[in-house]
N, C-alpha and C. Protein backbone atom coordinates (compact mmCIF):
# COMPACT_ATOMS: atom_id res chain seq x y z
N UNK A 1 -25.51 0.58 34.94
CA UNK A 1 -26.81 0.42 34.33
C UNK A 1 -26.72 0.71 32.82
N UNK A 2 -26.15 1.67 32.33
CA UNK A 2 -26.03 2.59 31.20
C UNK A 2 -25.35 0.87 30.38
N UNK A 3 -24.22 0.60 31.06
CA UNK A 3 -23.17 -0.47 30.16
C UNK A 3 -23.82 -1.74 30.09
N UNK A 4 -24.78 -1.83 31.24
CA UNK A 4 -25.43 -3.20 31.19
C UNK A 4 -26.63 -3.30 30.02
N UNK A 5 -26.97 -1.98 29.74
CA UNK A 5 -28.52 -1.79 29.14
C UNK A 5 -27.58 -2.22 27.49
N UNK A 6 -26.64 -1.30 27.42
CA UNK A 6 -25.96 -1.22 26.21
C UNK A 6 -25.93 -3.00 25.68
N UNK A 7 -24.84 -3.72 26.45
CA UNK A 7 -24.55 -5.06 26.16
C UNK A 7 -25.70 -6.01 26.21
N UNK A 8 -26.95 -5.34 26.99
CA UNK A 8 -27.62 -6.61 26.77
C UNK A 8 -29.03 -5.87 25.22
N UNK A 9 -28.15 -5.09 24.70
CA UNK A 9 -29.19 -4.32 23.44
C UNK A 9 -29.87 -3.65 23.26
N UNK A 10 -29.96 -2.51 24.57
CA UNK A 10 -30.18 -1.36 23.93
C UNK A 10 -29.13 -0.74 22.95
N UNK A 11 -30.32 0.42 22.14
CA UNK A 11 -29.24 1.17 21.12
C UNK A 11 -28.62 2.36 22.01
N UNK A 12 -27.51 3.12 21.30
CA UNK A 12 -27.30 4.14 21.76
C UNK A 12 -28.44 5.00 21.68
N UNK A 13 -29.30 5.45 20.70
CA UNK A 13 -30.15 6.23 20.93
C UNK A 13 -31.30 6.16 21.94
N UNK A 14 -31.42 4.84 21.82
CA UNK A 14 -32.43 4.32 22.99
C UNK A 14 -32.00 4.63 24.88
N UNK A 15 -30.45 4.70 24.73
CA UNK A 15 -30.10 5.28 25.84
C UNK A 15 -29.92 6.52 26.08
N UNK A 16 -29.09 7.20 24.67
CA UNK A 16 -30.03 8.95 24.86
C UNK A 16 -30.92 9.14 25.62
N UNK A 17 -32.00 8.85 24.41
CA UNK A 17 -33.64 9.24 25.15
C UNK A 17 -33.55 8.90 26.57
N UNK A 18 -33.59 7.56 27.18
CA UNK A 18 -33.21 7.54 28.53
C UNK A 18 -32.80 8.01 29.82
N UNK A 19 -31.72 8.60 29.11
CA UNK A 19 -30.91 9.15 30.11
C UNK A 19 -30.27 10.69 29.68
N UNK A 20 -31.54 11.16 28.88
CA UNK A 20 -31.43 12.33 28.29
C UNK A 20 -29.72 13.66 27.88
N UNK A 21 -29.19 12.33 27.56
CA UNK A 21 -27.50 12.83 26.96
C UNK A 21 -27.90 12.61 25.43
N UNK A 22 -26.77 13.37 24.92
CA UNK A 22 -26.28 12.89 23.39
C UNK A 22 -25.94 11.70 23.24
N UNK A 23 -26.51 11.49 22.24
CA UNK A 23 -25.64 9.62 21.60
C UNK A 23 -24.34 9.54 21.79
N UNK A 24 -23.58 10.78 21.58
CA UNK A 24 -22.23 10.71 20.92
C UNK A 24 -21.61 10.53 22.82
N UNK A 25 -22.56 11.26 23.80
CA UNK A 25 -22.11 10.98 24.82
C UNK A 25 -21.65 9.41 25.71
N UNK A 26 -23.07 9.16 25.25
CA UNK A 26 -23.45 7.67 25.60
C UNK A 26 -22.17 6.78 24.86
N UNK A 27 -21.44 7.01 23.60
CA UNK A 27 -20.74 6.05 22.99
C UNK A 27 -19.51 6.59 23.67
N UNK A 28 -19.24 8.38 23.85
CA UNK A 28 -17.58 8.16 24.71
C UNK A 28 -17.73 7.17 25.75
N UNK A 29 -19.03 7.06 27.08
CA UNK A 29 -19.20 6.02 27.72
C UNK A 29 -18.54 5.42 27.77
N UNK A 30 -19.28 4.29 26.85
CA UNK A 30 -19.06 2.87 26.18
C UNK A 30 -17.49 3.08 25.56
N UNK A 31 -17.42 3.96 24.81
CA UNK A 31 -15.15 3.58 25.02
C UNK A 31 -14.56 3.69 25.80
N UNK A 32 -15.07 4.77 26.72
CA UNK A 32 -13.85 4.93 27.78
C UNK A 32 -13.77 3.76 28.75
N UNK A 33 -15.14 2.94 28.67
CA UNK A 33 -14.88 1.43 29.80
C UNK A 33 -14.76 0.26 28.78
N UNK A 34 -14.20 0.41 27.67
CA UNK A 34 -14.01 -0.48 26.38
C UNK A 34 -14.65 -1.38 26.14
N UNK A 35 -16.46 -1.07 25.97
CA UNK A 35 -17.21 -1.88 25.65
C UNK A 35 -17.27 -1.85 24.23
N UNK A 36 -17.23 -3.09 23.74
CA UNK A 36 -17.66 -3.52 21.92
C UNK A 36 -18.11 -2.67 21.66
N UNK A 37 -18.10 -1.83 20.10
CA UNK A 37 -19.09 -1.32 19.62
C UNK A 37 -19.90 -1.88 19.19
N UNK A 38 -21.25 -1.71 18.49
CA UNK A 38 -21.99 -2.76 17.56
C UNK A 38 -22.05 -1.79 16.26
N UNK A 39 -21.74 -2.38 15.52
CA UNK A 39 -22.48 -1.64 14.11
C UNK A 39 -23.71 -1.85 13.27
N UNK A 40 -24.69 -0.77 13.74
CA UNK A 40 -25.92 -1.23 13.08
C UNK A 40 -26.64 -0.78 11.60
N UNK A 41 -26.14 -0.80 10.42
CA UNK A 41 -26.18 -0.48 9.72
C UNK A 41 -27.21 -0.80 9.12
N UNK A 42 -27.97 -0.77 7.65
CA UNK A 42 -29.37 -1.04 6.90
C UNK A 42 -28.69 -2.06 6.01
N UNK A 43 -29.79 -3.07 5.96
CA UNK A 43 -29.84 -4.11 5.04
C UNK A 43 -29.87 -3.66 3.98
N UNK A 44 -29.37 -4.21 2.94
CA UNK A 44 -29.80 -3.60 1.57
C UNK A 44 -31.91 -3.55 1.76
N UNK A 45 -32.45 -5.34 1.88
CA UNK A 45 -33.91 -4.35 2.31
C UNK A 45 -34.61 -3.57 3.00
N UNK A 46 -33.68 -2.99 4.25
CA UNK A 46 -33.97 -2.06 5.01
C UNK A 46 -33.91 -0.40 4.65
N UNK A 47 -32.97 -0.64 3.57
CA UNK A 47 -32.42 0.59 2.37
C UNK A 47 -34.16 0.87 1.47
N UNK A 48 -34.37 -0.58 1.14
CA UNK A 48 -35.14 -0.52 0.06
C UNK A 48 -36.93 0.13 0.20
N UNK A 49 -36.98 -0.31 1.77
CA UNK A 49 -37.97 0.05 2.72
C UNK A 49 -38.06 1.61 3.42
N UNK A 50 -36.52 1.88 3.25
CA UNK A 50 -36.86 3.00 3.42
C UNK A 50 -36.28 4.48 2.54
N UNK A 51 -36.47 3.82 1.64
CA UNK A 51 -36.20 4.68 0.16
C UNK A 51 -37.98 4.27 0.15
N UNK A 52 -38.61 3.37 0.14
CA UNK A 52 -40.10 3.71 -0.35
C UNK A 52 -40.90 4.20 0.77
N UNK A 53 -40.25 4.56 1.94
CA UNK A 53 -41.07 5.44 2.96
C UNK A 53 -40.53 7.06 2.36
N UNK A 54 -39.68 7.62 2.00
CA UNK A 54 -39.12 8.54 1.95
C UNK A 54 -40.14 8.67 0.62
N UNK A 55 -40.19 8.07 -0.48
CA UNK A 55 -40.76 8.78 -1.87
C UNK A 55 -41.77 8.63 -1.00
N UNK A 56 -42.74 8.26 -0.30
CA UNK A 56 -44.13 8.52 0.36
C UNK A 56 -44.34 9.61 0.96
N UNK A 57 -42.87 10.25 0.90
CA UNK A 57 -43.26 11.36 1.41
C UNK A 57 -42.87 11.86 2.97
N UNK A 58 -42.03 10.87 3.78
CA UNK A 58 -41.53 10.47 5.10
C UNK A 58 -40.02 11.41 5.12
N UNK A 59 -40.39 12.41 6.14
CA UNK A 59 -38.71 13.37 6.31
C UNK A 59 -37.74 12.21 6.51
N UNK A 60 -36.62 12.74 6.12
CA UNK A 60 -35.18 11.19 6.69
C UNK A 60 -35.18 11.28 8.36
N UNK A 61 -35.51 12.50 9.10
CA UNK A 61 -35.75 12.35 10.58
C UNK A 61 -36.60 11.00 10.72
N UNK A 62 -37.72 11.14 10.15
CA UNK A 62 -38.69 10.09 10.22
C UNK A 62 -38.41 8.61 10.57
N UNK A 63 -38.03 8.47 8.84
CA UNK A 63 -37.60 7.66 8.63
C UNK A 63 -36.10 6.83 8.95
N UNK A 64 -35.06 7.84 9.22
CA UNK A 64 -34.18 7.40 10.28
C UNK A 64 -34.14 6.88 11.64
N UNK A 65 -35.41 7.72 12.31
CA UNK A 65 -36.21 7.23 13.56
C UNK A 65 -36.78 6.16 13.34
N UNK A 66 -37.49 5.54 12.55
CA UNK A 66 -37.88 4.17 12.40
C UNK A 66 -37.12 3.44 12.11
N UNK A 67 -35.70 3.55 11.92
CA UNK A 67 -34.32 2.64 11.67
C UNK A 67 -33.91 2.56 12.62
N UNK A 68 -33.91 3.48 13.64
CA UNK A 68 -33.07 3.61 14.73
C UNK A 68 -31.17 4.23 14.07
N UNK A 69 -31.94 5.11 13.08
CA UNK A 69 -30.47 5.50 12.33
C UNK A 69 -30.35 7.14 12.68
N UNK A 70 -29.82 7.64 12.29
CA UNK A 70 -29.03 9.34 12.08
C UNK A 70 -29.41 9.69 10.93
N UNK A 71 -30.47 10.88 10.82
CA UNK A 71 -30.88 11.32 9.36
C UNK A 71 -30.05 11.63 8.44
N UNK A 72 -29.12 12.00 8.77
CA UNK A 72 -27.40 12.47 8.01
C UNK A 72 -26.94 10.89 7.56
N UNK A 73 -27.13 9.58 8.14
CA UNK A 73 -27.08 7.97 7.30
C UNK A 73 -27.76 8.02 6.16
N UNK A 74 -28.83 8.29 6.86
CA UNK A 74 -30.24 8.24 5.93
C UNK A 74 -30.64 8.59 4.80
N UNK A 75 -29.73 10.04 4.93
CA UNK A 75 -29.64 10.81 3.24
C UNK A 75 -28.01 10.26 2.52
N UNK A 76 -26.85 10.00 3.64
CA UNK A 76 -26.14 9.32 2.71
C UNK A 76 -26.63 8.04 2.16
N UNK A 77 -27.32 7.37 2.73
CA UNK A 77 -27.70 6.26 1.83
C UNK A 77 -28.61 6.13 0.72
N UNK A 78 -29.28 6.86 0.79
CA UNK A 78 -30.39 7.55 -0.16
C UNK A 78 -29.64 8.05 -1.16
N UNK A 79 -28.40 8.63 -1.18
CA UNK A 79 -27.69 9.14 -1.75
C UNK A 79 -26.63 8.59 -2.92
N UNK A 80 -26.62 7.37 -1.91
CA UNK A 80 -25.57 5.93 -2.76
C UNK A 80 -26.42 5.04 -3.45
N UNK A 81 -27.88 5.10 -3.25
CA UNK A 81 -28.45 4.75 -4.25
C UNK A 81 -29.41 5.49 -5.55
N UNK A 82 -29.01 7.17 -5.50
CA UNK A 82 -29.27 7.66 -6.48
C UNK A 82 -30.60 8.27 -6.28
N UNK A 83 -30.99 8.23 -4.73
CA UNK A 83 -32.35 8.67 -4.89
C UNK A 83 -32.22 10.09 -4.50
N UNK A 84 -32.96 10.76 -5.13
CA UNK A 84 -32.88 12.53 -5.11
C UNK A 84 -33.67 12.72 -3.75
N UNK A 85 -32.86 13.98 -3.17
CA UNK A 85 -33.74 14.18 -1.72
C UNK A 85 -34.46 15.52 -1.86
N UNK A 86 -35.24 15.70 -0.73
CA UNK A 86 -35.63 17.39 -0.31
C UNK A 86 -35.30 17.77 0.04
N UNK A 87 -35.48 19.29 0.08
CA UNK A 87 -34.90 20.10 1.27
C UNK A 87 -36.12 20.28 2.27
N UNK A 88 -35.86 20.50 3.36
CA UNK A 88 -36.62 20.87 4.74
C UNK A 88 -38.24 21.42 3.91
N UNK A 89 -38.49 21.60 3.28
CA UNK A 89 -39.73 22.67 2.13
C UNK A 89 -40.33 21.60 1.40
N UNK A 90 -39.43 20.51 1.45
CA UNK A 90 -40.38 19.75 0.43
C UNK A 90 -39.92 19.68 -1.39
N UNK A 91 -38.60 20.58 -1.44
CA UNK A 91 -38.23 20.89 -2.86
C UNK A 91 -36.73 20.07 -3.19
N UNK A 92 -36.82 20.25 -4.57
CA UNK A 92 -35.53 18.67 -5.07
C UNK A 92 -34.71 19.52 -4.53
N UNK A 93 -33.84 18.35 -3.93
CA UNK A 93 -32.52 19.49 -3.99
C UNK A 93 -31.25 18.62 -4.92
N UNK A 94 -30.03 20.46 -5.33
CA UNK A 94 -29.83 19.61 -6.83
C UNK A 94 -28.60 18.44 -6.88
């Protein structure tokens, strides 16, 4: 079920939640029966969309959750394009 949901497009996180494991679980899964990975990465306008949810004021949890990304992507990418983040408080960090 887990490998069928995967190949026909669910995300890993979408199978988390599901089946209430870690992502990272769900992907040993998926290697140990050597299914494709997919790589789902942000468009440059998906970057751009969500660099202007974040200055609105949107935690990278948030806004990673509406990517279907990892908040730790979220601030590296934010990061490669120069945009200054917060800390957990709401303050620049340097």
């Amino acid at each position: 079920m887990l490998i069928h949901d995967y190949v026909a497009g669910a995300t890993t996180y979408e199978l988390s939640n599901r089946f209430g494991v870690d992502r990272r679980t769900i992907s040993a899964i998926l290697h140990r029966h050597d299914v494709p990975m997919r790589r789902r990465g942000l468009s440059p306008d998906q970057t751009d969309e969500a660099i202007r949810l974040y200055r609105l004021g949107w935690s990278l949890a948030r806004v990673g959750k509406h990517f279907a990304v990892d908040p730790t992507t979220m601030l590296n990418r934010l990061r490669q394009r120069g945009v200054r983040t917060r800390d957990t408080h709401g303050r620049s960090r340097p």
